[in-house]
Protein backbone atom coordinates (compact mmCIF):
# COMPACT_ATOMS: atom_id res chain seq x y z
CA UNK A 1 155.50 95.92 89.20
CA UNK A 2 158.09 96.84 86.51
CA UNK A 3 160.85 93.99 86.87
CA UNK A 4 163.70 92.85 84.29
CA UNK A 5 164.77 89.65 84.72
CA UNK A 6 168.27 88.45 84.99
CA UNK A 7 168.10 87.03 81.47
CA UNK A 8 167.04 90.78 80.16
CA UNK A 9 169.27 92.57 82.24
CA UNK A 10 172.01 90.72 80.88
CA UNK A 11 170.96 91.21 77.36
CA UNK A 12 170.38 95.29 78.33
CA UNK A 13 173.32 95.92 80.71
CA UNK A 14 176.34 95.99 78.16
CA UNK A 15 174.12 98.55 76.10
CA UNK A 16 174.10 101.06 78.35
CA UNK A 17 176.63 103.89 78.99
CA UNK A 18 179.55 103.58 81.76
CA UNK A 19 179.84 106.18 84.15
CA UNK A 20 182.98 108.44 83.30
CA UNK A 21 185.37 107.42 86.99
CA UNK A 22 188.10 109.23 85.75
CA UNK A 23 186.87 112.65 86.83
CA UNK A 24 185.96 111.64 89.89
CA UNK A 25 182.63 112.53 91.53
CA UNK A 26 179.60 110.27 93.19
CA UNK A 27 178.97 106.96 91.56
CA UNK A 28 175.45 107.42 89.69
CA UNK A 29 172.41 105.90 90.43
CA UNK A 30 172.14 101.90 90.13
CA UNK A 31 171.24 101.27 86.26
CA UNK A 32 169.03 98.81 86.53
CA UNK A 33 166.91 100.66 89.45
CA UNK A 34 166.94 103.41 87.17
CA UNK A 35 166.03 101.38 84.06
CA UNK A 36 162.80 100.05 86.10
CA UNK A 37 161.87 102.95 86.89
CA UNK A 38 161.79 104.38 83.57
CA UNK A 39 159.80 101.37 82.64
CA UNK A 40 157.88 101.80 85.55
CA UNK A 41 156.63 105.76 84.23
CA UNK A 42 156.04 104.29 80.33
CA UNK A 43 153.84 101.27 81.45
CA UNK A 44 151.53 103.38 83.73
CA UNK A 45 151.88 106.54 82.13
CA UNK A 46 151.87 107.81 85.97
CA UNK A 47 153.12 111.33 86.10
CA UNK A 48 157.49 111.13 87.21
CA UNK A 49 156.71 112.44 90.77
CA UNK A 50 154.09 109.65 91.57
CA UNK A 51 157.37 107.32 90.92
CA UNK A 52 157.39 104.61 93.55
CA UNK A 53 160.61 105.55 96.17
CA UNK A 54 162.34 101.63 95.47
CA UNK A 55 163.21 103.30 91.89
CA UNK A 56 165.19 105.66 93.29
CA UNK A 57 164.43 109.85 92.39
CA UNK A 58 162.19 110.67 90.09
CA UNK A 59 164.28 113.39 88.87
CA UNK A 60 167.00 110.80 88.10
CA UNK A 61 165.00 108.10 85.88
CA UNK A 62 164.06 111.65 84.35
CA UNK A 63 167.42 112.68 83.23
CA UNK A 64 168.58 109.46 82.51
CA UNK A 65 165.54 108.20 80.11
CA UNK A 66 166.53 111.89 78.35
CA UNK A 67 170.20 111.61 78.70
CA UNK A 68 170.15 108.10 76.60
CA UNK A 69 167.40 109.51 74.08
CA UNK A 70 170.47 112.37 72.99
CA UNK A 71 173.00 109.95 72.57
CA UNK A 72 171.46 106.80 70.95
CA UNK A 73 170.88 104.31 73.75
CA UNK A 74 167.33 103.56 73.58
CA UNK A 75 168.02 103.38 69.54
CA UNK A 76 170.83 100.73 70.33
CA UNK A 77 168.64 98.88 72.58
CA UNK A 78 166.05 98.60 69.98
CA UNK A 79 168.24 97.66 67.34
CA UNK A 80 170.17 94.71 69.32
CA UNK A 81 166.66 93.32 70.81
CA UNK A 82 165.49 93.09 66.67
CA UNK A 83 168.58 91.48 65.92
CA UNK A 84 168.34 89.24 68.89
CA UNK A 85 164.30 88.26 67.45
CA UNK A 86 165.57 88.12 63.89
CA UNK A 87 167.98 85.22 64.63
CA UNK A 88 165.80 83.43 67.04
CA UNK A 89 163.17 83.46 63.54
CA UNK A 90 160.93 85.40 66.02
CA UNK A 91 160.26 88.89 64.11
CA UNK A 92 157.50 88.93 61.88
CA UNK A 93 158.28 91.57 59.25
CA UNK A 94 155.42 90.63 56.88
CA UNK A 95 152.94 91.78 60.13
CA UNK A 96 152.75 94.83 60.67
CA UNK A 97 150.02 97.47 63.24
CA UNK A 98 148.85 100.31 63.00
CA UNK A 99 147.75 102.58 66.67
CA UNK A 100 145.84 105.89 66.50
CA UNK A 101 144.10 107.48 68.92
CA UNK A 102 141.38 109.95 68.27
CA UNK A 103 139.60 112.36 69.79
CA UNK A 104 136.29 113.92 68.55
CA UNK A 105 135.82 117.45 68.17
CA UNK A 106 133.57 119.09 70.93
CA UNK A 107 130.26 120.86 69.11
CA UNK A 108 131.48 119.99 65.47
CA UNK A 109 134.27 122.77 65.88
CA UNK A 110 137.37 122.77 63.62
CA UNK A 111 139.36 125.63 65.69
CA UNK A 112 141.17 125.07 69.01
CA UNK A 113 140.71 128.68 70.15
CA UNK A 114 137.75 130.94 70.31
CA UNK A 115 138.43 133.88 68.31
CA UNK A 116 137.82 137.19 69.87
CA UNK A 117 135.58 140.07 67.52
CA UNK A 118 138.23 142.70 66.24
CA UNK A 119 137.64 146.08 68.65
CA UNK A 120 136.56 148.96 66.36
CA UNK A 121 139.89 151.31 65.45
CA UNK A 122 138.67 154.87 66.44
């Protein structure tokens, strides 16, 4: 469902952290299975452990789409894919959107708990 192309993946590859080989260990999971996967989750907004098995674990696209929120990745990304549309004259800056989503209040009620009567002190 959620594939990058060769063209993206080489644009997104040299953004993303190296594994650390000097310490040893198991190599991680493939990046790019990983970065599906991730993709995969945000497009459907499917729960992580209805994540289809040819994106690996779960529990891995999990950690990883955390792991590069702490230490800038996905902020990186964004700001190389702007660059990338402002020099191809493809980003729009005088257009700009607005999303909201609302929900209506059940029975004209303002609170989101039902307060309980005070018990009498004795």
């Amino acid at each position: 469902m959620v594939t990058l192309t060769d063209k993206q993946w080489v644009v997104v590859s040299p953004l993303l952290p190296k594994q650390d080989q000097t310490k040893g260990g198991r190599p991680r999971a493939d990046d790019k299975k990983t970065l599906e996967g991730i993709l995969w989750i945000l497009k459907t907004g499917a729960q992580w452990s209805e994540l289809p098995g040819k994106y690996g674990s779960y529990a891995t696209c999990w950690r990883r789409l955390k792991r590069w929120e702490e230490d800038g990745t996905w902020k990186r990304i964004w700001k190389s894919l702007l660059a990338t549309l402002s020099r191809e004259d493809k980003l729009m800056l005088s257009v700009g959107m607005v999303d909201g989503t609302f929900a209506p209040v059940k029975k004209g009620g303002t609170l989101l708990v039902r307060r309980r009567k005070a018990k009498a002190l004795k």
